[in-house]
C-alpha atoms as a PDB file:
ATOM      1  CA  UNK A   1       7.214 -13.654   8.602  1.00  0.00           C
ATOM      2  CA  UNK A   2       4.607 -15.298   6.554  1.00  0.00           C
ATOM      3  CA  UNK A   3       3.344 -12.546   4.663  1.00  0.00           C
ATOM      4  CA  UNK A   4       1.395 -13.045   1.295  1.00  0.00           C
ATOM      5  CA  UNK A   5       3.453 -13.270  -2.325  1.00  0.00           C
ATOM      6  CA  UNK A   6       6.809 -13.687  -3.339  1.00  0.00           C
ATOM      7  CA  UNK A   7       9.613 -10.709  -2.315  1.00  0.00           C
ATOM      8  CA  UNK A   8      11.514  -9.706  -5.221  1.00  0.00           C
ATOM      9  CA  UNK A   9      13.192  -7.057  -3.886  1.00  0.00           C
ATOM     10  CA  UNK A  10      16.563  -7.795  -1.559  1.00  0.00           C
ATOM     11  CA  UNK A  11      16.332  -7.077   2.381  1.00  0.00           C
ATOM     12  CA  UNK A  12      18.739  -4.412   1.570  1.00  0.00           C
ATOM     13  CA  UNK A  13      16.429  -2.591  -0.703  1.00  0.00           C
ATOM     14  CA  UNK A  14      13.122  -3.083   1.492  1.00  0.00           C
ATOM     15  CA  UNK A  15      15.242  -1.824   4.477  1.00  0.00           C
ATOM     16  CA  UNK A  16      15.272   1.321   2.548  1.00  0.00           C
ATOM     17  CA  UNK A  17      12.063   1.541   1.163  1.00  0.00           C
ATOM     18  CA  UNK A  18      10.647   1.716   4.829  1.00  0.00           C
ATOM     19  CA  UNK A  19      13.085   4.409   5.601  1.00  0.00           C
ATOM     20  CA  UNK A  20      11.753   6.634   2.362  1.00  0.00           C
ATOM     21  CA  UNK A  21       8.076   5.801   3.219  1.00  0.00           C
ATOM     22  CA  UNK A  22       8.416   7.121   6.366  1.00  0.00           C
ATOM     23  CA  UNK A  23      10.196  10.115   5.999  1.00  0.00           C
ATOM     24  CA  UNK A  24       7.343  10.733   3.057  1.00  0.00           C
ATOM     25  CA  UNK A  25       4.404   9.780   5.424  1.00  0.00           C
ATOM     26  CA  UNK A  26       5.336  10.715   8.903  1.00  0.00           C
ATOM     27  CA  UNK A  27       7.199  13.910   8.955  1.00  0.00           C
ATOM     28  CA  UNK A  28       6.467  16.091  11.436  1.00  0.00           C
ATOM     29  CA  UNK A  29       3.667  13.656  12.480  1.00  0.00           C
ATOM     30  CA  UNK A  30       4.597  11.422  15.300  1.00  0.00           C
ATOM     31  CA  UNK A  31       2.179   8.470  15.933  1.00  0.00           C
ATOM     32  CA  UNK A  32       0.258   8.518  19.043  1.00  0.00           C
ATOM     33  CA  UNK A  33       0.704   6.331  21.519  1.00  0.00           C
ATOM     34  CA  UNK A  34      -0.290   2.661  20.036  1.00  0.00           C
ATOM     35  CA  UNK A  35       1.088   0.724  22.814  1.00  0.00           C
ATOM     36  CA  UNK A  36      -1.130   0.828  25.412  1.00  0.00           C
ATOM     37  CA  UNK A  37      -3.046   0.972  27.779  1.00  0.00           C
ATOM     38  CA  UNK A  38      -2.868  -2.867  27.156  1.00  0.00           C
ATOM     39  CA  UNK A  39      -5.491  -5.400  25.507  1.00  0.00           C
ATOM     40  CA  UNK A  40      -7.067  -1.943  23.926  1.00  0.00           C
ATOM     41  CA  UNK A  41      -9.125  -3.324  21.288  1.00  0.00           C
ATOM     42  CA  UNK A  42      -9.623   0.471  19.868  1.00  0.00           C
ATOM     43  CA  UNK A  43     -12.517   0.487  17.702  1.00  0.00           C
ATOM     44  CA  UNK A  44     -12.406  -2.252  16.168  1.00  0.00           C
ATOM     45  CA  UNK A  45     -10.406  -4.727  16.998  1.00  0.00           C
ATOM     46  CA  UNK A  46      -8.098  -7.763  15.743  1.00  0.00           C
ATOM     47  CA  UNK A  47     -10.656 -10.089  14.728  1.00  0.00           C
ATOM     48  CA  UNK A  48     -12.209  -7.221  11.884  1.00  0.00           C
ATOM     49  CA  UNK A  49     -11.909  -7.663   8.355  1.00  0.00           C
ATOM     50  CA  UNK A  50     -10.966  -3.691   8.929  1.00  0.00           C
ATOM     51  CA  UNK A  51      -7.788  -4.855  10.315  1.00  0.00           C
ATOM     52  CA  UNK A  52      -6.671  -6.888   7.842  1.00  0.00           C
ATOM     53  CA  UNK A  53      -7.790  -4.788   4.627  1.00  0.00           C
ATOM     54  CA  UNK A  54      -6.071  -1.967   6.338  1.00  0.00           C
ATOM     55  CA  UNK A  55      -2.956  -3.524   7.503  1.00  0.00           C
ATOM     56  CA  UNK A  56      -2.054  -4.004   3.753  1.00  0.00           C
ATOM     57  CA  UNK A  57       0.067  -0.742   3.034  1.00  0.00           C
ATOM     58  CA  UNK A  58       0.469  -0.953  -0.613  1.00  0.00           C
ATOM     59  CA  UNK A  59      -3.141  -1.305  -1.115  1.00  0.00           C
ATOM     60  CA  UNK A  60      -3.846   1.371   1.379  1.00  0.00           C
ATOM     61  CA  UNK A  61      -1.438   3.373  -0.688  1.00  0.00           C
ATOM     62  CA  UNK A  62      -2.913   2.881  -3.732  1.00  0.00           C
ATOM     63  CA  UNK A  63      -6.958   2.869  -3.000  1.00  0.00           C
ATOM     64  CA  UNK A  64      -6.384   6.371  -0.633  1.00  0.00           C
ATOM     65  CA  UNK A  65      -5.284   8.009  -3.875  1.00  0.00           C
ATOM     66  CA  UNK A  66      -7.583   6.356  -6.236  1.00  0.00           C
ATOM     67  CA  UNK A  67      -9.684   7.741  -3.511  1.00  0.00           C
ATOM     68  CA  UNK A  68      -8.842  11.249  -4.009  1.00  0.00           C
ATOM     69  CA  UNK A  69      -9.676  10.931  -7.112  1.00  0.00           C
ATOM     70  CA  UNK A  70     -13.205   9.796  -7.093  1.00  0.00           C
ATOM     71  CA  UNK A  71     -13.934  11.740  -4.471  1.00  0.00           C
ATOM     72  CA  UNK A  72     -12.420  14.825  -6.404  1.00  0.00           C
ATOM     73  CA  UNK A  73     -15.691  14.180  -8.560  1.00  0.00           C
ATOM     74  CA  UNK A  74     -17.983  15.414  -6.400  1.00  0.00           C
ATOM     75  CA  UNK A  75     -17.639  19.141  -7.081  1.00  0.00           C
ATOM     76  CA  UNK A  76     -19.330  19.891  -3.218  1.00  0.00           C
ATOM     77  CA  UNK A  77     -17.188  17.830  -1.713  1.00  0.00           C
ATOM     78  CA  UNK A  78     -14.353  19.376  -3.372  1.00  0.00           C
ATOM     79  CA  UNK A  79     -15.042  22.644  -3.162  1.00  0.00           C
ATOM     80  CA  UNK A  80     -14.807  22.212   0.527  1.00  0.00           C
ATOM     81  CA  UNK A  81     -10.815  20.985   0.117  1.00  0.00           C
ATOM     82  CA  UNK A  82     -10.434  23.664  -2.497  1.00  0.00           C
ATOM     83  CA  UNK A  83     -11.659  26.510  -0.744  1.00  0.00           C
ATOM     84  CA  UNK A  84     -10.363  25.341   3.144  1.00  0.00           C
ATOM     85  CA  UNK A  85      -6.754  23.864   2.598  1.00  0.00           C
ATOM     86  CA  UNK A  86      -3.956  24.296   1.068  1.00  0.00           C
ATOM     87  CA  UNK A  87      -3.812  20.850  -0.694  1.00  0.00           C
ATOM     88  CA  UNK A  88      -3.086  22.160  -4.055  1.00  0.00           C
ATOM     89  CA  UNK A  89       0.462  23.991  -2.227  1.00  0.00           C
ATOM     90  CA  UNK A  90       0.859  21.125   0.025  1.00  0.00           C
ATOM     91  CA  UNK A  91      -0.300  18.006  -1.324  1.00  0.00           C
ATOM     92  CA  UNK A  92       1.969  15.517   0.985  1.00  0.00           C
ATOM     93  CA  UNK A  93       0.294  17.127   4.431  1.00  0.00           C
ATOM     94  CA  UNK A  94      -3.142  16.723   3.487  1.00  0.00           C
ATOM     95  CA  UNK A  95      -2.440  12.459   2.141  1.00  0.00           C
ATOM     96  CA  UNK A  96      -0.550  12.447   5.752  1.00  0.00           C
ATOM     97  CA  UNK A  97      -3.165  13.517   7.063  1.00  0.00           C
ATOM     98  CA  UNK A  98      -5.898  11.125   5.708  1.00  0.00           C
ATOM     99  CA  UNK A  99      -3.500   8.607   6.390  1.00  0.00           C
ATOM    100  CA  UNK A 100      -3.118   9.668  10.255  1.00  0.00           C
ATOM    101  CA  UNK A 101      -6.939   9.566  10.551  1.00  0.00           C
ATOM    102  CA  UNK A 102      -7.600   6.060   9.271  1.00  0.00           C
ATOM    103  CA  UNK A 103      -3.804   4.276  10.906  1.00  0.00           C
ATOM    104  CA  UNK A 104      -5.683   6.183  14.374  1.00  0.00           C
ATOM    105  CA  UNK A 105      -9.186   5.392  14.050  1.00  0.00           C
ATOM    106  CA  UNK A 106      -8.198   1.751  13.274  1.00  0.00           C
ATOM    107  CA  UNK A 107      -5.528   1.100  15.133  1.00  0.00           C
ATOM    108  CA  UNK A 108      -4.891   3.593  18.065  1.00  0.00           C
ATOM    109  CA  UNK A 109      -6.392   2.655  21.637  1.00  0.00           C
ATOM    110  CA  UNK A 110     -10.181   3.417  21.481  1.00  0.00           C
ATOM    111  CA  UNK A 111      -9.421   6.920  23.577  1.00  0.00           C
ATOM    112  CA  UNK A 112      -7.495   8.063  20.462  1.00  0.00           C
ATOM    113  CA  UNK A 113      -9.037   6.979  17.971  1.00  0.00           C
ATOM    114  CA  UNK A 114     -12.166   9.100  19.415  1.00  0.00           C
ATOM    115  CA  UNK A 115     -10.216  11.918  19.767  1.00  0.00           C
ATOM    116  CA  UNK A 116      -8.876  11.628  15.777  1.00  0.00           C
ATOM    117  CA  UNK A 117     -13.316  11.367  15.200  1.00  0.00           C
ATOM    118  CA  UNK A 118     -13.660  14.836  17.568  1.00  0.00           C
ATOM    119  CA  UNK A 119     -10.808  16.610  15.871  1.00  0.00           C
ATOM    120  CA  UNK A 120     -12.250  16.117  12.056  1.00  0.00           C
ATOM    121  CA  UNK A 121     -15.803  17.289  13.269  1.00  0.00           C
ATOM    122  CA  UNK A 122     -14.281  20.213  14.854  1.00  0.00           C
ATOM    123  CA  UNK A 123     -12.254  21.205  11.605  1.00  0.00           C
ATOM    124  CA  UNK A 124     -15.599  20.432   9.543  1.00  0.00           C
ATOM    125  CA  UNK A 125     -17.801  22.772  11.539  1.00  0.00           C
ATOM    126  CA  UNK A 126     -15.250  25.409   9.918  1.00  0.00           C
ATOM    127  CA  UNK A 127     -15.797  24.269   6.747  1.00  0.00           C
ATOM    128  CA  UNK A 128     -18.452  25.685   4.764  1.00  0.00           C
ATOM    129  CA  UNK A 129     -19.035  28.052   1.757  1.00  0.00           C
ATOM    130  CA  UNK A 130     -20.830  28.440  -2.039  1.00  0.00           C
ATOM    131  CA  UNK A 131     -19.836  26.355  -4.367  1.00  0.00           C
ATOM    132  CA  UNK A 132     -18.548  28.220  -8.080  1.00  0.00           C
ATOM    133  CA  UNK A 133     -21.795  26.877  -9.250  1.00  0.00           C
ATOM    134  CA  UNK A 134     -23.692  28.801  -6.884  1.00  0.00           C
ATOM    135  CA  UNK A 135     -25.313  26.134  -4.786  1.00  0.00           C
ATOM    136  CA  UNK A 136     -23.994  25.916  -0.622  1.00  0.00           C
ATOM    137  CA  UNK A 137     -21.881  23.486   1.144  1.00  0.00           C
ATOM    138  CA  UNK A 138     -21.141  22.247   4.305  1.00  0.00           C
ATOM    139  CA  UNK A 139     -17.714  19.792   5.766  1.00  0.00           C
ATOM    140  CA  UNK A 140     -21.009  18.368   8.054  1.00  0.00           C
ATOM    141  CA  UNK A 141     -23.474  17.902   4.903  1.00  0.00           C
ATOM    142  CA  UNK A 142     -24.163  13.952   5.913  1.00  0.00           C
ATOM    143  CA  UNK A 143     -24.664  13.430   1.514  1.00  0.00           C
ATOM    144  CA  UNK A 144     -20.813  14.624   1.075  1.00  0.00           C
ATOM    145  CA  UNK A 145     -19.577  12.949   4.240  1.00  0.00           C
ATOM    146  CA  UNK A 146     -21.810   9.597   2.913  1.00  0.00           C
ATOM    147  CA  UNK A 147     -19.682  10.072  -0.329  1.00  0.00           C
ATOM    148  CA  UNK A 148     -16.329  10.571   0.687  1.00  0.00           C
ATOM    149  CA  UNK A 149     -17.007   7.611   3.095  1.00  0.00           C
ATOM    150  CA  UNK A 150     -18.083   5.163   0.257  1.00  0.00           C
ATOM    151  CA  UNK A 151     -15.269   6.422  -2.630  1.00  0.00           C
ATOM    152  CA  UNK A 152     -12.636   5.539   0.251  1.00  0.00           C
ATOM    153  CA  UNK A 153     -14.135   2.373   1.054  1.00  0.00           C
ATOM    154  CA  UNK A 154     -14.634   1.197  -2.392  1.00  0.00           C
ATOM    155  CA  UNK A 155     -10.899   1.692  -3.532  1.00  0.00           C
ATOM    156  CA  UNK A 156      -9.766   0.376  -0.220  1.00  0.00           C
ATOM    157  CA  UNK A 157     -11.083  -2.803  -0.520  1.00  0.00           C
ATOM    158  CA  UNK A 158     -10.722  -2.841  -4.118  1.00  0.00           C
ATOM    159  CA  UNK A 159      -6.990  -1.745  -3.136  1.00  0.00           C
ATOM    160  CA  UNK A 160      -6.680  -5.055  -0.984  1.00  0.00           C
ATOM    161  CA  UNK A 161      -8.085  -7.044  -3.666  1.00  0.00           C
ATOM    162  CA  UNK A 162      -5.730  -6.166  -6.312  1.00  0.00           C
ATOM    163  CA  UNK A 163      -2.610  -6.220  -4.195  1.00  0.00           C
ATOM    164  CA  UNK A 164      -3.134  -8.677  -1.417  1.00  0.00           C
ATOM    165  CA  UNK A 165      -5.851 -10.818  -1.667  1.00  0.00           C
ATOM    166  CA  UNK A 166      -8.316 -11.160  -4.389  1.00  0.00           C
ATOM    167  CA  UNK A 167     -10.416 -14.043  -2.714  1.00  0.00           C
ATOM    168  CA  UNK A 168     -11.699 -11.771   0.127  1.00  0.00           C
ATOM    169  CA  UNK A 169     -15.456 -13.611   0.666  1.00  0.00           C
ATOM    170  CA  UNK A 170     -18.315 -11.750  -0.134  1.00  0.00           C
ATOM    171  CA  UNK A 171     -19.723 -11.810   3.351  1.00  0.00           C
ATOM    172  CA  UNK A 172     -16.229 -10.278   4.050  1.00  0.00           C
ATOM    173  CA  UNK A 173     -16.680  -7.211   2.169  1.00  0.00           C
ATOM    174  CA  UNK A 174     -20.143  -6.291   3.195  1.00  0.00           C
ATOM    175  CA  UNK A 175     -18.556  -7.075   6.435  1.00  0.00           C
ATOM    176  CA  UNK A 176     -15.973  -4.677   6.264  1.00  0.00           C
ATOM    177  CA  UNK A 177     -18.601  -2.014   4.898  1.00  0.00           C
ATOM    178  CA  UNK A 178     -20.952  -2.308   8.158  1.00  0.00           C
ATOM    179  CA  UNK A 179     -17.678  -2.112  10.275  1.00  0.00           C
ATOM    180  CA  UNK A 180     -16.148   0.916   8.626  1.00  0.00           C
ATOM    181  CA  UNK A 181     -19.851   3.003   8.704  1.00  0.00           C
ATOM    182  CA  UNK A 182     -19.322   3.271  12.166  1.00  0.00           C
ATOM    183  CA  UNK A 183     -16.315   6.010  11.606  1.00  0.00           C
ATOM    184  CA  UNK A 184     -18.579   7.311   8.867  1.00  0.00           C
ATOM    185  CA  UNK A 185     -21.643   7.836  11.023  1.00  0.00           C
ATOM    186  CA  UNK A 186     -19.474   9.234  13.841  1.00  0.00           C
ATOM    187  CA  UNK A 187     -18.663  12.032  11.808  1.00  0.00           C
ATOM    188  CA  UNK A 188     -22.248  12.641  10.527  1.00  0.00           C
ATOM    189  CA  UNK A 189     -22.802  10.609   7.533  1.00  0.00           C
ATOM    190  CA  UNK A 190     -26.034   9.128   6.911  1.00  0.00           C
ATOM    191  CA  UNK A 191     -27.655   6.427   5.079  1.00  0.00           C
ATOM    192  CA  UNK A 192     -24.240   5.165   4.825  1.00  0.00           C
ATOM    193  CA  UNK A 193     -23.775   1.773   2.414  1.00  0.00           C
ATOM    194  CA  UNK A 194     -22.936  -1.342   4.468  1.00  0.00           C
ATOM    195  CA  UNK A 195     -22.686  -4.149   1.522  1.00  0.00           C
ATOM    196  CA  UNK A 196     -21.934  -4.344  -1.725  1.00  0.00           C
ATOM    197  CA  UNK A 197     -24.978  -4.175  -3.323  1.00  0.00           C
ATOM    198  CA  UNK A 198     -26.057  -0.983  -1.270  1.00  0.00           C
ATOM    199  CA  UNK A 199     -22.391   0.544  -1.920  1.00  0.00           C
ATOM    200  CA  UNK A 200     -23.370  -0.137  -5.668  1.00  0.00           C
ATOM    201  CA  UNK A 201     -26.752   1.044  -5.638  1.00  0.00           C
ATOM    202  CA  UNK A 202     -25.220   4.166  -4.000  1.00  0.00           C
ATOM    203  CA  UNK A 203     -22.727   4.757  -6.556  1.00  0.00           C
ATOM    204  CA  UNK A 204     -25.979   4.432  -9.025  1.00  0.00           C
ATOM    205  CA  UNK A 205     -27.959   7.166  -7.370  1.00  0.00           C
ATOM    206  CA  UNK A 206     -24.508  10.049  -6.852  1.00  0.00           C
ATOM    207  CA  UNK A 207     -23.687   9.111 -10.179  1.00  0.00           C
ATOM    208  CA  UNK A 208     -25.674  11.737 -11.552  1.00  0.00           C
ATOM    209  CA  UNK A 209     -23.824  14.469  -9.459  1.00  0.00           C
ATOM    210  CA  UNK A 210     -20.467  13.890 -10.380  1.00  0.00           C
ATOM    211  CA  UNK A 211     -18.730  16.058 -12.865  1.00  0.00           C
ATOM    212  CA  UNK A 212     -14.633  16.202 -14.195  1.00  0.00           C
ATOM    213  CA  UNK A 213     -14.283  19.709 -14.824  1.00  0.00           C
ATOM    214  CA  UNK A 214     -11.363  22.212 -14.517  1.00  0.00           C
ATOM    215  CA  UNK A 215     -11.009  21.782 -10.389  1.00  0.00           C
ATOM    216  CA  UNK A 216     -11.092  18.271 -10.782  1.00  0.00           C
ATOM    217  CA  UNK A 217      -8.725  18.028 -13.507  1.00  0.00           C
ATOM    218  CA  UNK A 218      -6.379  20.413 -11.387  1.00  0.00           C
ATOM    219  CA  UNK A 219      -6.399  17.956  -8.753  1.00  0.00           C
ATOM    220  CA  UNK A 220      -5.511  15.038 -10.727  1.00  0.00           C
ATOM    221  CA  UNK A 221      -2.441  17.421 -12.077  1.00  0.00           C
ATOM    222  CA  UNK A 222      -1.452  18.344  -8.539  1.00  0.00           C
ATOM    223  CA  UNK A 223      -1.082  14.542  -7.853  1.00  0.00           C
ATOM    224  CA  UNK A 224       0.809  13.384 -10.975  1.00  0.00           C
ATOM    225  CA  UNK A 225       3.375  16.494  -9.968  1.00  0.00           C
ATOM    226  CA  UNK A 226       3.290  15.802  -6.343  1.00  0.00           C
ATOM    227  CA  UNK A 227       7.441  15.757  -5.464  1.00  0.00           C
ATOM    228  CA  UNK A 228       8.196  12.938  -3.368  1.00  0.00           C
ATOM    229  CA  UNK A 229      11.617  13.692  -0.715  1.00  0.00           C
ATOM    230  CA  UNK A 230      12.928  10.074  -1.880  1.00  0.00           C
ATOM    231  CA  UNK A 231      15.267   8.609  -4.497  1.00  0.00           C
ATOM    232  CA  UNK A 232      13.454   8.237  -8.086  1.00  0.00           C
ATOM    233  CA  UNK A 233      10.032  10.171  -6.836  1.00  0.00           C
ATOM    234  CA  UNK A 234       8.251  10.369 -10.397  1.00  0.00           C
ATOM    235  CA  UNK A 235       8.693   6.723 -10.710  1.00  0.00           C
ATOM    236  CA  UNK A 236       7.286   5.933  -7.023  1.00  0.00           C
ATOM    237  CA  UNK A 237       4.492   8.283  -7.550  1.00  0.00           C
ATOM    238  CA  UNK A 238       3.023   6.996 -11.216  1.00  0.00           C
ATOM    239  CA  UNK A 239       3.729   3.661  -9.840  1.00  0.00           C
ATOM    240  CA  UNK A 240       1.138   3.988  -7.099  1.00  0.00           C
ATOM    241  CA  UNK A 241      -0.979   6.644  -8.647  1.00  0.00           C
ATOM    242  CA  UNK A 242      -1.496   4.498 -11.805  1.00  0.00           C
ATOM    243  CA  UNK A 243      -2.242   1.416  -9.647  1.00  0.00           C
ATOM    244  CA  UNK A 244      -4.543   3.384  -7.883  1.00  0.00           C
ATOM    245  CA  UNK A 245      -6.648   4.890 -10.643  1.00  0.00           C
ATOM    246  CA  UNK A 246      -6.718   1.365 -11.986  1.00  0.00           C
ATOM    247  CA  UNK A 247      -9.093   0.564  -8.745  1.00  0.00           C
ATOM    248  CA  UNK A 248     -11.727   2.865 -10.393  1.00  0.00           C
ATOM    249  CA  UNK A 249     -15.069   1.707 -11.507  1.00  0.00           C
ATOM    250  CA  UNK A 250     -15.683   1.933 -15.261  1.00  0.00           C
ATOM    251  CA  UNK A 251     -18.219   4.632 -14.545  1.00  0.00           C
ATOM    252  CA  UNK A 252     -15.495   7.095 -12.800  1.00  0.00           C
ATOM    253  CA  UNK A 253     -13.416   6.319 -15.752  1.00  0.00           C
ATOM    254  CA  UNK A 254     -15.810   6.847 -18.175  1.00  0.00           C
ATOM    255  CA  UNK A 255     -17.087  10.742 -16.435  1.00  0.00           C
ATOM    256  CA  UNK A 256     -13.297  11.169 -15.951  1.00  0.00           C
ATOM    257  CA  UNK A 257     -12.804  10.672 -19.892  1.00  0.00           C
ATOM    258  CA  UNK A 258      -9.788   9.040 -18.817  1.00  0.00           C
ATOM    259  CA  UNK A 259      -8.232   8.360 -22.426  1.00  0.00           C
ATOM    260  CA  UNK A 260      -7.075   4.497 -23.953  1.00  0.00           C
ATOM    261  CA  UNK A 261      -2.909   4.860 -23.715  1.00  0.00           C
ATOM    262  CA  UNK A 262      -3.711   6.352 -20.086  1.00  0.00           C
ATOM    263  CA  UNK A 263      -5.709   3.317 -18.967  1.00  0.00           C
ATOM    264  CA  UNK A 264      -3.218   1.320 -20.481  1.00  0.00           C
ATOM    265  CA  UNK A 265      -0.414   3.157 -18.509  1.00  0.00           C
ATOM    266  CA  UNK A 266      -2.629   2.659 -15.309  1.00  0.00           C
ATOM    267  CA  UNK A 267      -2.646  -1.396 -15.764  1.00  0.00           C
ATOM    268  CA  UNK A 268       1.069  -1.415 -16.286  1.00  0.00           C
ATOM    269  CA  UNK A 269       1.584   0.087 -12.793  1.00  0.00           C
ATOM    270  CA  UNK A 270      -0.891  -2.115 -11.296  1.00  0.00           C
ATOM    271  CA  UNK A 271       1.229  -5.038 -12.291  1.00  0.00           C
ATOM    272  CA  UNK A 272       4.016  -3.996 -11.746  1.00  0.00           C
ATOM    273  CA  UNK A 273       3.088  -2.937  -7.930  1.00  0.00           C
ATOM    274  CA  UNK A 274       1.500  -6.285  -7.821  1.00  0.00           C
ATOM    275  CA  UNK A 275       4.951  -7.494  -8.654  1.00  0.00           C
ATOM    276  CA  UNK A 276       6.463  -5.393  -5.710  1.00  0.00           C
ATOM    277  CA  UNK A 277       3.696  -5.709  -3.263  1.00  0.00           C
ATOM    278  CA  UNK A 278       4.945  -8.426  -1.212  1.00  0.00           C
ATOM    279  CA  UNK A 279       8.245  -6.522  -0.314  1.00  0.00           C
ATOM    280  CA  UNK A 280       6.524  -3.081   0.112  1.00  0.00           C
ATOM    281  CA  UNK A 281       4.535  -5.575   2.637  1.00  0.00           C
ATOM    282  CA  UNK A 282       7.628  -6.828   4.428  1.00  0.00           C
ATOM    283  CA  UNK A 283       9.376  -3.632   4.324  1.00  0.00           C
ATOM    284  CA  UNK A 284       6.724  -1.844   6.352  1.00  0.00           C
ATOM    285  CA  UNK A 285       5.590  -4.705   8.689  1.00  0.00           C
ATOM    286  CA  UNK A 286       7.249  -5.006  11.556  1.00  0.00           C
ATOM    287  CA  UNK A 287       7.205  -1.899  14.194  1.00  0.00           C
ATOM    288  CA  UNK A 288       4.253  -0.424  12.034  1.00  0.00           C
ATOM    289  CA  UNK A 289       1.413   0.643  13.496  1.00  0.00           C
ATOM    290  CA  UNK A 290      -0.750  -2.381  13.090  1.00  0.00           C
ATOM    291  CA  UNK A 291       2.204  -4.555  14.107  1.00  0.00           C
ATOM    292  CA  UNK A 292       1.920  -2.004  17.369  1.00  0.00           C
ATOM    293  CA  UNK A 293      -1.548  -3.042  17.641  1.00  0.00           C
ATOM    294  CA  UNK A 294      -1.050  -6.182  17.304  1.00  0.00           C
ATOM    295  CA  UNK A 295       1.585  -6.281  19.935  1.00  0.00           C
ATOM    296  CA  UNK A 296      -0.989  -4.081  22.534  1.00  0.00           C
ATOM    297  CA  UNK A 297      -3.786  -6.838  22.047  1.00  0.00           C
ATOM    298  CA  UNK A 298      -1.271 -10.061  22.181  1.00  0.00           C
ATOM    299  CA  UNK A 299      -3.207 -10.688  18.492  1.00  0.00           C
ATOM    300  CA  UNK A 300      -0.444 -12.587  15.629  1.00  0.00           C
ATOM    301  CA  UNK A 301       0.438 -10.199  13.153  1.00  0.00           C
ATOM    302  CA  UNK A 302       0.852 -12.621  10.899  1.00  0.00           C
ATOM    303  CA  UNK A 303      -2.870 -13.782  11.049  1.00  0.00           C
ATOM    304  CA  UNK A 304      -3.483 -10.484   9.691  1.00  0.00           C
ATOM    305  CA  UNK A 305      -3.080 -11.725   6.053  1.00  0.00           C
ATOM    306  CA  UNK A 306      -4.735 -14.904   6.442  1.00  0.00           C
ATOM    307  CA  UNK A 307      -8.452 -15.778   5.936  1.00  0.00           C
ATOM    308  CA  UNK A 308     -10.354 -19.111   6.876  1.00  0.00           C
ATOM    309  CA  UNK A 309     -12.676 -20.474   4.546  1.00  0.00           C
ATOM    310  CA  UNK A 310     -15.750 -22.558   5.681  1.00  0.00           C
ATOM    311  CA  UNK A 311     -13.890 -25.582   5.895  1.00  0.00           C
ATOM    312  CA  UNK A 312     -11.199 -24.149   8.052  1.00  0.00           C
ATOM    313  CA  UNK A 313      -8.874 -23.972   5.772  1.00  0.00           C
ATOM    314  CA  UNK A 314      -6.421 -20.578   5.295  1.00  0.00           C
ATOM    315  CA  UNK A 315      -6.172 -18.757   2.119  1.00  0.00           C
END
């Protein structure tokens, strides 16, 4: 396959990296059915720029936990994972399943992927409590579902940028924003950011509200201890947790304190997975779930990781 960047790892080695990944993201959580019924666009569809940002696994790997931890800043949203999971005991279940929700919502048959949308509002209704500072919350507050919405978008895209493809078009990105609000405003969000200049007017306005105190710092802790059920697990994990925190905006950075030789640490990872990227890419390509998609809508995988300029020419 044609797939972006030059593999530096041996097919040997990649065969095995897709065997690790999946044992660490799909245990115990079989895919639904992404073959049919056939020509199942699902919600979106293979002509989205959501297709192809999320198609890119190690950028998906990296933005969903530079994710986590901007979202982590937002001590309402937070207190809703802190005080209704058991992410701090089970990390690996509750990053499978974020991951299950987005691979179903984009890719699954539309039937599905409404079902994943049901599911989460049912669990959210569930979800509600007092904050340690006194003040309620709510899973179906449309603020906190607007902000965990626009810290996953952000380091998604940013995630694609810094791993795939950097030259991603402006128009593409606000693109992608409009098309990913819809899964935002299905699950209650409101006033939802749909370019780049809203997202970063947004992240103007919450800025104000976001705080890195003990809870926060626990869960950046719980995710640079998280044990991995592969060969050399600290190494995988700072690899992608450094690359993602590098995806941060100076701003999270800066309320996050995040110290010099730590920032420093963060950039080495992002090179290096930048190094690795295109055989993470080929590793988990084919019989992956967008591949399955792909297959289900007779749409070229490989045009996935392509983009046409104005001229017609592929990037």
């Amino acid at each position: 396959m044609r797939l972006p960047g030059f593999k530096v790892l041996p097919a040997l080695v990649r065969d095995r990296l897709r065997g690790w990944v999946i044992d660490v993201l799909s245990r115990d959580a079989p895919a639904p059915d992404y073959d049919a019924p056939l020509g199942d666009p699902g919600l979106f569809g293979p002509d989205t720029v959501t297709w192809k940002v999320h198609a890119d696994f190690p950028g998906m790997m990296a933005g969903g936990l530079g994710a986590l931890m901007l979202q982590s800043l937002h001590p309402l949203a937070l207190a809703g994972v802190w005080d209704h999971s058991d992410f701090r005991n089970d990390t690996l279940a509750r990053l499978r399943g974020t991951i299950a929700f987005v691979a179903r919502t984009t890719y699954a048959p539309e039937a599905v992927a409404e079902q994943a949308i049901e599911r989460v509002r049912a669990i959210h209704r569930e979800v509600h409590g007092t904050a340690p500072d006194g003040r309620p919350y709510s899973a179906e507050d449309p603020r906190l579902l607007t902000w965990v919405h626009s810290a996953q978008a952000w380091c998604y895209l940013r995630g694609y940028q810094a791993y795939c493809y950097r030259g991603v078009p402006r128009t593409m990105q606000d693109r992608y924003l409009r098309e990913t609000a819809r899964v935002a405003e299905a699950l209650g969000a409101r006033d939802v950011p749909k370019s780049i200049a809203e997202l970063e007017d947004y992240f103007r306005e919450v800025r104000q509200e976001l705080v890195y105190d003990d809870r926060t710092r626990q869960v950046v802790a719980v995710l640079n201890a998280i044990r991995l059920p592969i060969p050399l697990s600290g190494l995988g994990r700072g690899l992608f947790l450094g690359a993602g925190a590098a995806l941060l905006p100076e701003w999270a950075l800066t309320v996050m304190g995040r110290p010099l030789p730590m920032r420093l640490r963060d950039r080495a990872a992002a090179r290096s997975l930048k190094l690795i990227a295109p055989s993470i890419r080929d590793a988990m390509a084919e019989g992956g779930l967008a591949w399955r998609a792909c297959l289900r809508t007779g749409f070229d995988y490989e045009a996935l990781f392509s983009w046409t300029d104005p001229n017609n020419r592929r990037a």
